[in-house]
C-alpha atoms as a PDB file:
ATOM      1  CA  UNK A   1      73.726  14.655  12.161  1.00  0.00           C
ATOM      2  CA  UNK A   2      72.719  14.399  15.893  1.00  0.00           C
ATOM      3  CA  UNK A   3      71.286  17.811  15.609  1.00  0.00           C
ATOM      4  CA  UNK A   4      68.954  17.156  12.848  1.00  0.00           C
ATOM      5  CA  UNK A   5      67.358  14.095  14.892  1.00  0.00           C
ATOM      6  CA  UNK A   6      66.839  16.008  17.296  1.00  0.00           C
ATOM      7  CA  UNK A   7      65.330  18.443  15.464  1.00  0.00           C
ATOM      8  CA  UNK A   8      63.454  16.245  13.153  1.00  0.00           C
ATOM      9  CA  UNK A   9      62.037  14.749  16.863  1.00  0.00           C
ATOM     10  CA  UNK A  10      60.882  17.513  18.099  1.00  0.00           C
ATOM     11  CA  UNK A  11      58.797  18.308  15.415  1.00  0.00           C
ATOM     12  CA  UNK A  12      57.573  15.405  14.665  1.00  0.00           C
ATOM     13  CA  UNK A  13      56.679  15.968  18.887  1.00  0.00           C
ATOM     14  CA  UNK A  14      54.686  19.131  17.986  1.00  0.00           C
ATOM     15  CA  UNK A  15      53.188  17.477  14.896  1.00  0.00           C
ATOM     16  CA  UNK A  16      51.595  14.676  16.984  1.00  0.00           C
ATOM     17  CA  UNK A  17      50.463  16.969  19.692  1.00  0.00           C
ATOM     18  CA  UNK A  18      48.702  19.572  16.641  1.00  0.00           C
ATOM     19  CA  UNK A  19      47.056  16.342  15.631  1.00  0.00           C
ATOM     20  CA  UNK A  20      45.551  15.828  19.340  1.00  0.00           C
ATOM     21  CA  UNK A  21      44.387  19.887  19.615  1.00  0.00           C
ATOM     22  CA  UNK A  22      42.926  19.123  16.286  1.00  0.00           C
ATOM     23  CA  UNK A  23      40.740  16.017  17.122  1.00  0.00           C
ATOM     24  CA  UNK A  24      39.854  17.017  20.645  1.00  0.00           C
ATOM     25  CA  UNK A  25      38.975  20.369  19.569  1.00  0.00           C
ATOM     26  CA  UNK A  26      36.679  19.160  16.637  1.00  0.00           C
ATOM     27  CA  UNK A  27      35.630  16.382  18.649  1.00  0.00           C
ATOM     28  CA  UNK A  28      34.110  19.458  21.427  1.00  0.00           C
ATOM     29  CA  UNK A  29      32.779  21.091  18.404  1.00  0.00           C
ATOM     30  CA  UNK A  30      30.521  18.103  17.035  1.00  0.00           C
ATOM     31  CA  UNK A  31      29.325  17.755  20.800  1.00  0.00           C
ATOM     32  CA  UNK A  32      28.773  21.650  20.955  1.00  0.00           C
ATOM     33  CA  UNK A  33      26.398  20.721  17.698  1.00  0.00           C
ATOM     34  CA  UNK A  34      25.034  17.597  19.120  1.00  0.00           C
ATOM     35  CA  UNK A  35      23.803  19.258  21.740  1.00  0.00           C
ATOM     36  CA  UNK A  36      22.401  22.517  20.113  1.00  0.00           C
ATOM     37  CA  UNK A  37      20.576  20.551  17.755  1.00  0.00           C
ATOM     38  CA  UNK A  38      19.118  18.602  21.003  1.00  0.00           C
ATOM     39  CA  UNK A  39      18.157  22.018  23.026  1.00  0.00           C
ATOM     40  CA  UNK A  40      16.601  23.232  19.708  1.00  0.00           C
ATOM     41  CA  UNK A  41      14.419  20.091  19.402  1.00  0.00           C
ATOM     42  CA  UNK A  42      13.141  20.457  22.682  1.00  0.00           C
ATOM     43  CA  UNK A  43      12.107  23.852  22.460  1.00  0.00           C
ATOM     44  CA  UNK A  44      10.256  23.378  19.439  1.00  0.00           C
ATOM     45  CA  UNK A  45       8.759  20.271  20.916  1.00  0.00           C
ATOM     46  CA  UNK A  46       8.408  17.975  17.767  1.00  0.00           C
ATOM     47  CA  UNK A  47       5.346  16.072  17.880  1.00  0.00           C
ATOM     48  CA  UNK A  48       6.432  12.333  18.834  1.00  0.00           C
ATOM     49  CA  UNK A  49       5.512   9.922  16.246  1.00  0.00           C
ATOM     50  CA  UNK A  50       2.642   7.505  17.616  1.00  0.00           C
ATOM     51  CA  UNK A  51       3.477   3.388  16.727  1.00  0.00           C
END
């Protein structure tokens, strides 16, 4: 019985920590788009709207 708590732990352990890789590494790749889409906007240098 022990054995499968500790089992059943230690993947839950590795499930939490594939969670975190997952959101930091899909947080990194919105940023990565964020900022593409920013460089690309300043080399084609919209045209600013004038109020």
């Amino acid at each position: 019985m022990l054995f499968f708590l500790q089992l059943a732990n230690e993947i839950f352990k590795i499930e939490i920590y594939f969670c975190q890789y997952v959101l930091s590494e899909s947080k990194h790749y919105i940023e990565d788009k964020i900022r593409v889409n920013v460089s690309n906007k300043r080399n084609l240098k919209i045209p600013k709207c004038k109020r």
